[in-house]
Protein backbone atom coordinates (compact mmCIF):
# COMPACT_ATOMS: atom_id res chain seq x y z
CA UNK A 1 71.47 236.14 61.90
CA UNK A 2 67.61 236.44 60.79
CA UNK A 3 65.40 233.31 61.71
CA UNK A 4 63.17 232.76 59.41
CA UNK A 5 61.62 229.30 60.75
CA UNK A 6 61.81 228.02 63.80
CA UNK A 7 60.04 224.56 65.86
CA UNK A 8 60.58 222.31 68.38
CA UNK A 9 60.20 218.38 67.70
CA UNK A 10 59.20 215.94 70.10
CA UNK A 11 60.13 212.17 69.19
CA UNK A 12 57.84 209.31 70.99
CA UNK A 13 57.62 206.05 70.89
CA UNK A 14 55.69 202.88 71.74
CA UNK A 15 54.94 199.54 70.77
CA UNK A 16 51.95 198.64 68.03
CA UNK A 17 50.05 196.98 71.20
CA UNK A 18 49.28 200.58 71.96
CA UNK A 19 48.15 202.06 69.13
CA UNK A 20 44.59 202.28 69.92
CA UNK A 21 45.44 203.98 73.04
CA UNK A 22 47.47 206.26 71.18
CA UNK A 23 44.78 207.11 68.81
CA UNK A 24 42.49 207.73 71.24
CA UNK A 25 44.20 209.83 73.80
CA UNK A 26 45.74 211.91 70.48
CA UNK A 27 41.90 212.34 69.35
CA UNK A 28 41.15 213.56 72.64
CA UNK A 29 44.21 215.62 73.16
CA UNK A 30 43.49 217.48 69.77
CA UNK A 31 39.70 217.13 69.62
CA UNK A 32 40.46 215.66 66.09
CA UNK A 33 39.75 212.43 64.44
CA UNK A 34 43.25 213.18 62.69
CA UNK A 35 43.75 213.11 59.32
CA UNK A 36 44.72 209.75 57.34
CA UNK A 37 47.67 209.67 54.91
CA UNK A 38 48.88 206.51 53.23
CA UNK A 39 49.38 204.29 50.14
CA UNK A 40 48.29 201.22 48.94
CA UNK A 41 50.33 198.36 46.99
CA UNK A 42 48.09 195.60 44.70
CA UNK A 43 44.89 196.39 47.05
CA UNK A 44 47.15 196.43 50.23
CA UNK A 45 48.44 199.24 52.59
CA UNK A 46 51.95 199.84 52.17
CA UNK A 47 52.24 202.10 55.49
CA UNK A 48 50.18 204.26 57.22
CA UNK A 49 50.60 207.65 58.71
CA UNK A 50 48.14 210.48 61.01
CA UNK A 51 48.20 214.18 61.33
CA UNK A 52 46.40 215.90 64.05
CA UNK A 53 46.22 219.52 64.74
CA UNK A 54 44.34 221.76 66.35
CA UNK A 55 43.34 223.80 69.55
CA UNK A 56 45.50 222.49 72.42
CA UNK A 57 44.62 222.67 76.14
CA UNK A 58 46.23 226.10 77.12
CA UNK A 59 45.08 226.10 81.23
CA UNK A 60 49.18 224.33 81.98
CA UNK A 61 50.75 224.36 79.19
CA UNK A 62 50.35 227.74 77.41
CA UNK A 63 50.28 225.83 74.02
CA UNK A 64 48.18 228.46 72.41
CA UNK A 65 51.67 230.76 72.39
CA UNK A 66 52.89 228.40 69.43
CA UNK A 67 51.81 229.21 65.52
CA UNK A 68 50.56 225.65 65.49
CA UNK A 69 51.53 222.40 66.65
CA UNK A 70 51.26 218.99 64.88
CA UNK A 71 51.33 215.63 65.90
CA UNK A 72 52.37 212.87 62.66
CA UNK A 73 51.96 209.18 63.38
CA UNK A 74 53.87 206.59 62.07
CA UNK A 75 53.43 202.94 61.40
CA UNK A 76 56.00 202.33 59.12
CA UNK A 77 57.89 200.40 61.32
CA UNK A 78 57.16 196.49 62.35
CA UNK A 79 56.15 196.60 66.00
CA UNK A 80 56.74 200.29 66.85
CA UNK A 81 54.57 203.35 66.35
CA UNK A 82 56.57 206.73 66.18
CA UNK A 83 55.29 209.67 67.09
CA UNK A 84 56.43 213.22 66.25
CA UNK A 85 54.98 216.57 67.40
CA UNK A 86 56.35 219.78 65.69
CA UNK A 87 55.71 223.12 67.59
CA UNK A 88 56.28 225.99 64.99
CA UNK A 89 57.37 229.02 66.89
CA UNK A 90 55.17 232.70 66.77
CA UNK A 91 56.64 235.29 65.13
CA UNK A 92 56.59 236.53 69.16
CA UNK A 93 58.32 233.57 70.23
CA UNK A 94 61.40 233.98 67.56
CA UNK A 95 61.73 237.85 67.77
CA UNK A 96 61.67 236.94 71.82
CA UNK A 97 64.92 234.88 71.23
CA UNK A 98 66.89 237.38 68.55
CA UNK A 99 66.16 239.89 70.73
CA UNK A 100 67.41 238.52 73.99
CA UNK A 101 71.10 238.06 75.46
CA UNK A 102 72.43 234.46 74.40
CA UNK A 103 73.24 233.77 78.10
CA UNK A 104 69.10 234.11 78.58
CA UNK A 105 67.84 232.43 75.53
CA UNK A 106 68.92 229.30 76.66
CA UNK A 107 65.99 229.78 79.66
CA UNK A 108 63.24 230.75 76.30
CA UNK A 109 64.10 227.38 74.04
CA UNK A 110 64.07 225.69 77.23
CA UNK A 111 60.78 226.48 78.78
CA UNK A 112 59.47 226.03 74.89
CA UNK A 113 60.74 222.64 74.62
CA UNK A 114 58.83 221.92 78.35
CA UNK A 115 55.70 222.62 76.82
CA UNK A 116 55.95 219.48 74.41
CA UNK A 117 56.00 217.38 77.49
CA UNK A 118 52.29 217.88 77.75
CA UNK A 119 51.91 215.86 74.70
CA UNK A 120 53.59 213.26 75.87
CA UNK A 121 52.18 213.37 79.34
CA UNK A 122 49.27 212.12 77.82
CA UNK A 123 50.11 209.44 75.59
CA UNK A 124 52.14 206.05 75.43
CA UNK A 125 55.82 206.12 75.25
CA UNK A 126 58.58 204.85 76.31
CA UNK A 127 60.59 208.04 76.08
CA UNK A 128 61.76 210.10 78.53
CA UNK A 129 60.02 213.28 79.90
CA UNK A 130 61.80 214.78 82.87
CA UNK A 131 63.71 217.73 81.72
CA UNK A 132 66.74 216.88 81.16
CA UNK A 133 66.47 213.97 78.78
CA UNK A 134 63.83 215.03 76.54
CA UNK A 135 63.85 213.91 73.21
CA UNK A 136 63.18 217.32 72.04
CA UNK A 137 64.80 219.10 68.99
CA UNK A 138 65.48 222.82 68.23
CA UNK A 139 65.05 223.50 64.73
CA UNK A 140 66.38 226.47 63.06
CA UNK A 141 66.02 227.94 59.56
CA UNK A 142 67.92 231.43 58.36
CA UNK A 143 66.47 233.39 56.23
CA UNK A 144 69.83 233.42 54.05
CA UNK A 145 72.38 230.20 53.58
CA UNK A 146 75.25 230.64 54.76
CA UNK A 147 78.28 230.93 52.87
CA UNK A 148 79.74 227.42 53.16
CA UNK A 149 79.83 226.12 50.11
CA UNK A 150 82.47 226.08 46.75
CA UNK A 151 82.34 226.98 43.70
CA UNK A 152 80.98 222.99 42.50
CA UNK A 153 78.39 223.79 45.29
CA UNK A 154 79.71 221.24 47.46
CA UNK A 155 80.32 222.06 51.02
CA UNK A 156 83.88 223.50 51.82
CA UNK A 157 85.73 221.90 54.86
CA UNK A 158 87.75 225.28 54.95
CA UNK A 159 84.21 227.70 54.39
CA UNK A 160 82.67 225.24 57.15
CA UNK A 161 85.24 225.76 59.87
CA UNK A 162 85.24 229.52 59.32
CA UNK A 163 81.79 229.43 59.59
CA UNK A 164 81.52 227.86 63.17
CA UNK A 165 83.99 229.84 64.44
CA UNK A 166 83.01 233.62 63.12
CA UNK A 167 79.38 232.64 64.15
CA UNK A 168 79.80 231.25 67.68
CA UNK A 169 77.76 233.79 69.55
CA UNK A 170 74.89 233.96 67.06
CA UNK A 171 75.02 230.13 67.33
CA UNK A 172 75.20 229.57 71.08
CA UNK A 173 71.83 232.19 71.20
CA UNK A 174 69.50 229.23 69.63
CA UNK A 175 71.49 226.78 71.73
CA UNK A 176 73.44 225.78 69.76
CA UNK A 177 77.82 224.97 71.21
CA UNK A 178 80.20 225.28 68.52
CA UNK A 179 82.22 223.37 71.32
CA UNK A 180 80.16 220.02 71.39
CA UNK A 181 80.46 216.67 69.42
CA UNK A 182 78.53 217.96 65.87
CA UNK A 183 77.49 216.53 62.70
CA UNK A 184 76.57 218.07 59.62
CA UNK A 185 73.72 216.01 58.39
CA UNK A 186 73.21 215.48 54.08
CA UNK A 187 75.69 218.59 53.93
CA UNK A 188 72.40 220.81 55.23
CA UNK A 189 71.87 220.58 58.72
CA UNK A 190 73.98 221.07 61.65
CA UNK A 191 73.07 219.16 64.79
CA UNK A 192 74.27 218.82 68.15
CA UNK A 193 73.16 218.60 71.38
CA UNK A 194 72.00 221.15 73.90
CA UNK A 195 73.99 219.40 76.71
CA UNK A 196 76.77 216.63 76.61
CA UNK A 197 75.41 214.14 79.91
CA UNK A 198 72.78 212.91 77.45
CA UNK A 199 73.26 212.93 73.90
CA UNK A 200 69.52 211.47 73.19
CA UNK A 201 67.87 214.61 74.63
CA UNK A 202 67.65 217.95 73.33
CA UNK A 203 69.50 218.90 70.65
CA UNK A 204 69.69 222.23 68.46
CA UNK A 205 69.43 221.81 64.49
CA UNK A 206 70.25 224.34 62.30
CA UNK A 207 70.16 224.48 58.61
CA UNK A 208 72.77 225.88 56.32
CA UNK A 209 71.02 226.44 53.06
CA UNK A 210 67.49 228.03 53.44
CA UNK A 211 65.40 225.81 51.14
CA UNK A 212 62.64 227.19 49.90
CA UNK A 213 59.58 227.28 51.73
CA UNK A 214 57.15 224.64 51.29
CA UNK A 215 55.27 221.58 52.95
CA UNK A 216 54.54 218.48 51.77
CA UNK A 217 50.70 217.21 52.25
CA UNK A 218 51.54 215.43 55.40
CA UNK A 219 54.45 216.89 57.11
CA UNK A 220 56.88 220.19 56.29
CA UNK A 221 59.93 219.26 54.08
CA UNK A 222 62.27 220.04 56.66
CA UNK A 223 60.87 217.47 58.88
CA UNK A 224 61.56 214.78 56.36
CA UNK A 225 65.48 215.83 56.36
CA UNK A 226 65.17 215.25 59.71
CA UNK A 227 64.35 211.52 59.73
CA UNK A 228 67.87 210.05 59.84
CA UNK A 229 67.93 211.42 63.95
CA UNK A 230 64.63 209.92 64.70
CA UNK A 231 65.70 206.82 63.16
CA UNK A 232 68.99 207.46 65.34
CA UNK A 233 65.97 207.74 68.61
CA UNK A 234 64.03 204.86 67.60
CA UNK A 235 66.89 202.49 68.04
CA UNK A 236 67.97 203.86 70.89
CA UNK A 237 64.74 204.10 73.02
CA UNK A 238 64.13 200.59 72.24
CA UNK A 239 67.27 198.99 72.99
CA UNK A 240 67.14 201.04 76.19
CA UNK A 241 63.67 199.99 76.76
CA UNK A 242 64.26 196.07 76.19
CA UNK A 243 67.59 196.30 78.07
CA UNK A 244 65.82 197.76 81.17
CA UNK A 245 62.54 194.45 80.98
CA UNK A 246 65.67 192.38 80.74
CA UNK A 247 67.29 193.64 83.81
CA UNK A 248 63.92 193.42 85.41
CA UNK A 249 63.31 190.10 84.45
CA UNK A 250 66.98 189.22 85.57
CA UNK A 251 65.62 189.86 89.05
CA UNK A 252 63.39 187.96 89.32
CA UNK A 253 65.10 184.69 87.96
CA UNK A 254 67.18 185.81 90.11
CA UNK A 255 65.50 185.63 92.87
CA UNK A 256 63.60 181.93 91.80
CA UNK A 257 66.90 180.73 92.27
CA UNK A 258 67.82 181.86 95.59
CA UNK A 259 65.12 180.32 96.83
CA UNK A 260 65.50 176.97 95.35
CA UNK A 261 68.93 177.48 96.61
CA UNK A 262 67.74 177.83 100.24
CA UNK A 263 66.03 174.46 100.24
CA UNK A 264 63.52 173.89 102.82
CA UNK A 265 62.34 170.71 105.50
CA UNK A 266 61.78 167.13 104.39
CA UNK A 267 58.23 167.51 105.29
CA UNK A 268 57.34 170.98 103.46
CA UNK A 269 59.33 170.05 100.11
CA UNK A 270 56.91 168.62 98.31
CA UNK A 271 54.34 171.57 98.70
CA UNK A 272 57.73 173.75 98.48
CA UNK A 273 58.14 172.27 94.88
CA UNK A 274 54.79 172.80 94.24
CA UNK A 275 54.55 176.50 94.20
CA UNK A 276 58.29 176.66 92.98
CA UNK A 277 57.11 175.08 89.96
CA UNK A 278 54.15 177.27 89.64
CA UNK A 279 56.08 180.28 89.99
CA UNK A 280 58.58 179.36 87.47
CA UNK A 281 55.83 178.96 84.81
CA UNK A 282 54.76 182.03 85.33
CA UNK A 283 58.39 183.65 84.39
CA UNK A 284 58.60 180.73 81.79
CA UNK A 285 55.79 182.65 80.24
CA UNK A 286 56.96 185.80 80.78
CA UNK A 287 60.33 185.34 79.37
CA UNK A 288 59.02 183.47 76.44
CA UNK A 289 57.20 186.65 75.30
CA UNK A 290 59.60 189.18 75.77
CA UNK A 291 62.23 187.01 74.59
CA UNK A 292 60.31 186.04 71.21
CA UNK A 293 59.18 189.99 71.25
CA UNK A 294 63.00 191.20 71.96
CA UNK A 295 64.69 188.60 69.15
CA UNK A 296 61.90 189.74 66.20
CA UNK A 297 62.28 194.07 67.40
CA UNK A 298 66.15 193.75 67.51
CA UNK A 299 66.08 191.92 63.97
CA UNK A 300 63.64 194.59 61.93
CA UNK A 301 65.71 197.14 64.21
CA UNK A 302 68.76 195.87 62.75
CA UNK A 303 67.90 195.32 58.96
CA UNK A 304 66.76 199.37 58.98
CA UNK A 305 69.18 202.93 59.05
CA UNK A 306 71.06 203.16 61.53
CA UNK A 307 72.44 199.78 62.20
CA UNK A 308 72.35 199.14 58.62
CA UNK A 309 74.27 201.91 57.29
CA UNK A 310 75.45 201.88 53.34
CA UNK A 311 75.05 205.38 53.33
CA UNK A 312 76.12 206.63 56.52
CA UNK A 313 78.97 208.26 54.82
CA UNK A 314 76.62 210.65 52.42
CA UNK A 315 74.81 210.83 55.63
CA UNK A 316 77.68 212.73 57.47
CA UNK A 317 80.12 213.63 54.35
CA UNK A 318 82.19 216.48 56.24
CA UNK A 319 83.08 214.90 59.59
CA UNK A 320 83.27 218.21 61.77
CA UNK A 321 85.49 216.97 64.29
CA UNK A 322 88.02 216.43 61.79
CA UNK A 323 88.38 220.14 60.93
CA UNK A 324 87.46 222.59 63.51
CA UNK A 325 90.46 222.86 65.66
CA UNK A 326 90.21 222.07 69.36
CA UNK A 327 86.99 220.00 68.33
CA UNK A 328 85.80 216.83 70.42
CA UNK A 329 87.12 213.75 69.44
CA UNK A 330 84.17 211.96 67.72
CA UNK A 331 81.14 213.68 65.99
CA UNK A 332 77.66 213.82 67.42
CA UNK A 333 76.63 210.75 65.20
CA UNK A 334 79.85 208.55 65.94
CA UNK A 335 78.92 208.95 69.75
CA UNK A 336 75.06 207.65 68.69
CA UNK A 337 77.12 204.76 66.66
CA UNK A 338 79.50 204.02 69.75
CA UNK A 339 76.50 203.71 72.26
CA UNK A 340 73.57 202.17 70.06
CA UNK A 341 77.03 199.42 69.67
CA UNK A 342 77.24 199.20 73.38
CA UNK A 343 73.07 198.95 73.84
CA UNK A 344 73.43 195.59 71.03
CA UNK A 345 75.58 193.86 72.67
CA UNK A 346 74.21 194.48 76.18
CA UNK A 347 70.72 193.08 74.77
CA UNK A 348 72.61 189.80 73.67
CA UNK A 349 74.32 189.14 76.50
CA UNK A 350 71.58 189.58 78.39
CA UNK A 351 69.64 187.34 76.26
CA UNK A 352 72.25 185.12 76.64
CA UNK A 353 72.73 185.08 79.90
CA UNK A 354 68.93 184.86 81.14
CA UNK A 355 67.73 182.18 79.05
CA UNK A 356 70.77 180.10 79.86
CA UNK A 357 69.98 180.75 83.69
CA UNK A 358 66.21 179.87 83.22
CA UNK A 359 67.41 176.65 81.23
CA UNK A 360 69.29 176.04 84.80
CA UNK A 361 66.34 176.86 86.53
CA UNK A 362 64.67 174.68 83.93
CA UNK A 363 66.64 171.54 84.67
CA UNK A 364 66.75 171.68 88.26
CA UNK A 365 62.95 171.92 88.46
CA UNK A 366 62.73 169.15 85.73
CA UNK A 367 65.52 166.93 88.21
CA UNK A 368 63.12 167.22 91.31
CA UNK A 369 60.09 166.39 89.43
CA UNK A 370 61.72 163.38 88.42
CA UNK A 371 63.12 162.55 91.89
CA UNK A 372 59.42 163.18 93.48
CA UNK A 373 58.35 160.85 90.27
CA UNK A 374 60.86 158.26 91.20
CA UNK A 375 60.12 158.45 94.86
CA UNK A 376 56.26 158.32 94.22
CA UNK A 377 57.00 155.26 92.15
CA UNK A 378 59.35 153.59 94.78
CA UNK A 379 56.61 154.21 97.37
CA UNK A 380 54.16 152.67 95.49
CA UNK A 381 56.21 149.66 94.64
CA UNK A 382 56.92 149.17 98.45
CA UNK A 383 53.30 149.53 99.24
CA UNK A 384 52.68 146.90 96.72
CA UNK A 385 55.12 144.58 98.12
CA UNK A 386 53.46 145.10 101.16
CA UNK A 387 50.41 144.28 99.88
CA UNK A 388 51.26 141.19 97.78
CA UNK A 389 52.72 139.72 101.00
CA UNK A 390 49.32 140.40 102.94
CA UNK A 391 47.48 138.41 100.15
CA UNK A 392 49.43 135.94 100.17
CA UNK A 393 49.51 135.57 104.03
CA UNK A 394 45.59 135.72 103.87
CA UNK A 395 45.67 133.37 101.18
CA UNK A 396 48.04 130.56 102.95
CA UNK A 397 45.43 131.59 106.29
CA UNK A 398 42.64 130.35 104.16
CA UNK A 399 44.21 127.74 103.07
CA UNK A 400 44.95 126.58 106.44
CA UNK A 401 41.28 127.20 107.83
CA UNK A 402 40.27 124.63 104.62
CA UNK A 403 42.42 122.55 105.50
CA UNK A 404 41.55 121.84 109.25
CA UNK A 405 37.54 121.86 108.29
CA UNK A 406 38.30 119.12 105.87
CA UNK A 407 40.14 117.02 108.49
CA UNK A 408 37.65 117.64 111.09
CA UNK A 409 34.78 117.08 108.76
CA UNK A 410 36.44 114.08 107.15
């Protein structure tokens, strides 16, 4: 099987609060202003996108061995910035891998894919970079399609299975298992992933028909068939992202309350309450902003592909799984469905369940506030009392003292 084109994509992503740094440490990366694509609606920008490229640092990373290596920014969506860096392999690099046993190419696409950690070594995300969970994709283009297709040049269920199964060696060389959850993306691409601990990380895609050769002005073709999976990434890494400053935040109230449970002396309370109070504005504020930050992500996450799916089914027309015999249960995209599910509801509970606790928190706070109030007030009153009866001792003393002067004087 002749490659024709091959690259490794890198998905990032981070939230619009970073986007200068982005910018910047890209422009330094690359040495490169970066390029500016975009369009504009009635005088307005519609969305925004950058393309650097250049001359990596080679002293680590060896980047130079790539053909070239690209880095597109996207603003598209509200609050997050994605970032996608395409390393198009060397004629070297892809005559390296054809050439070599499949049980050692896995060792050449993985030390490729390493490289793309460099990139985002030094720049904001929230994605993972040790090895085993990178977000990194294996793209593969024959220089032939295959023969999977009918005569209405649909793809053939039957043509499909044969395929996979006459091909398995030639696939597992680019990393690719026959033998994993798969999905044939828009009838073109096949994707699954490198390893089955962590869907999210590297997968292997390979395309079926061989389109013709060409790139748009900002990014290749290819790379645009290719956005349903990073739209797949986005949602994940941010769920997983929010879920874990949730958990973290859980802590803490957490731990607010055990110490309001643990109570203290009669004489230290009031200074007690005092810095409980303090403290638990201080998380007040913090859960305020992630909460209003979480609610407004999960809702623009939610009204875009994947969650909202009216064409997931001409997204994944042949469903693999369903005719390759001894296949896994569920395709690669209904395990991304299954889990992004699981990641939802996990963010509302949690939501749930902290900003009920802090309204707990809340009310006990707000409870001895009012009992110092009422004890202040009760203090005072007595203090007055106390006072009142003084006067009015003073006052009958001074009356007395009048008194006697007038007899005596009189």
């Amino acid at each position: 099987m002749e490659i024709d084109t091959a690259a490794l994509i890198r998905y990032d992503l981070c939230h619009d609060s970073k986007s200068d740094l982005l910018m910047s440490s890209l422009q330094r990366l690359y040495n490169d202003e970066g390029t500016q694509f975009g369009e504009s609606v009635l005088g307005g920008q519609q969305w925004e996108r950058y393309r650097f490229e250049g001359e990596l640092p080679t002293s680590d990373n060896g980047f130079s061995t790539f053909e070239s290596v690209k880095t597109f920014i996207s603003f598209e969506t509200r609050h997050l910035i994605d970032t996608v860096t395409v390393a198009e392999l060397s004629e070297g690099q892809v005559e390296e891998i054809e050439e070599e046993e499949p049980s050692r190419t896995h060792y050449v696409i993985d030390d490729l894919a390493e490289q793309l950690t460099g990139v985002a070594q030094r720049i904001p995300t929230v994605a993972p970079t040790d090895f085993n969970r990178q977000t990194v994709q294996f793209y593969v283009e024959p220089a032939e399609s295959q023969p999977v297709t009918g005569d209405d040049g649909e793809v053939s269920e039957e043509l499909l299975a044969q395929f996979l199964e006459e091909n398995r060696e030639e696939l597992n060389k680019i990393h690719y298992g026959v033998d994993h959850p798969q999905s044939l993306l828009n009838g073109e691409d096949l994707v699954t992933s490198q390893g089955t601990a962590f869907p999210w990380g590297k997968l292997t895609v390979f395309n079926l028909t061989s389109p013709p050769d060409s790139e748009a002005d900002l990014e290749p073709i290819w790379l645009r068939r290719l956005r349903p999976l990073h739209e797949y990434l986005r949602t994940y890494l941010w769920f997983n992202h929010r879920v874990s400053l949730l958990a973290e935040l859980d802590r803490e109230t957490h731990g607010i309350e055990g110490l309001m449970r643990n109570g203290s002396s009669e004489s230290s309370q009031f200074q007690e309450m005092l810095e409980i109070e303090s403290e638990l504005d201080d998380i007040r504020e913090t859960w305020t902003n992630r909460y209003t930050k979480t609610v407004d992500e999960v809702a623009d996450l939610e009204s875009r592909p994947p969650l909202r799916r009216p064409h997931r089914q001409q997204l994944e027309p042949v469903k693999i799984d369903e005719i390759t015999q001894g296949a896994p249960v569920n395709s690669h995209l209904d395990i991304y469905d299954q889990q992004l599910a699981t990641l939802s509801e996990q963010i509302s509970s949690d939501l749930e369940r902290i900003g009920s606790k802090l309204d707990e928190v809340s009310n006990y706070i707000q409870d001895k506030i009012n009992v110092r109030a009422t004890t202040a007030t009760l203090r005072q009153q007595r203090a007055t009392n106390y006072l009142t009866i003084v006067i009015l001792v003073l006052t009958a003393v001074t009356v007395a003292i009048a008194a006697v002067e007038l007899f005596w004087v009189g």
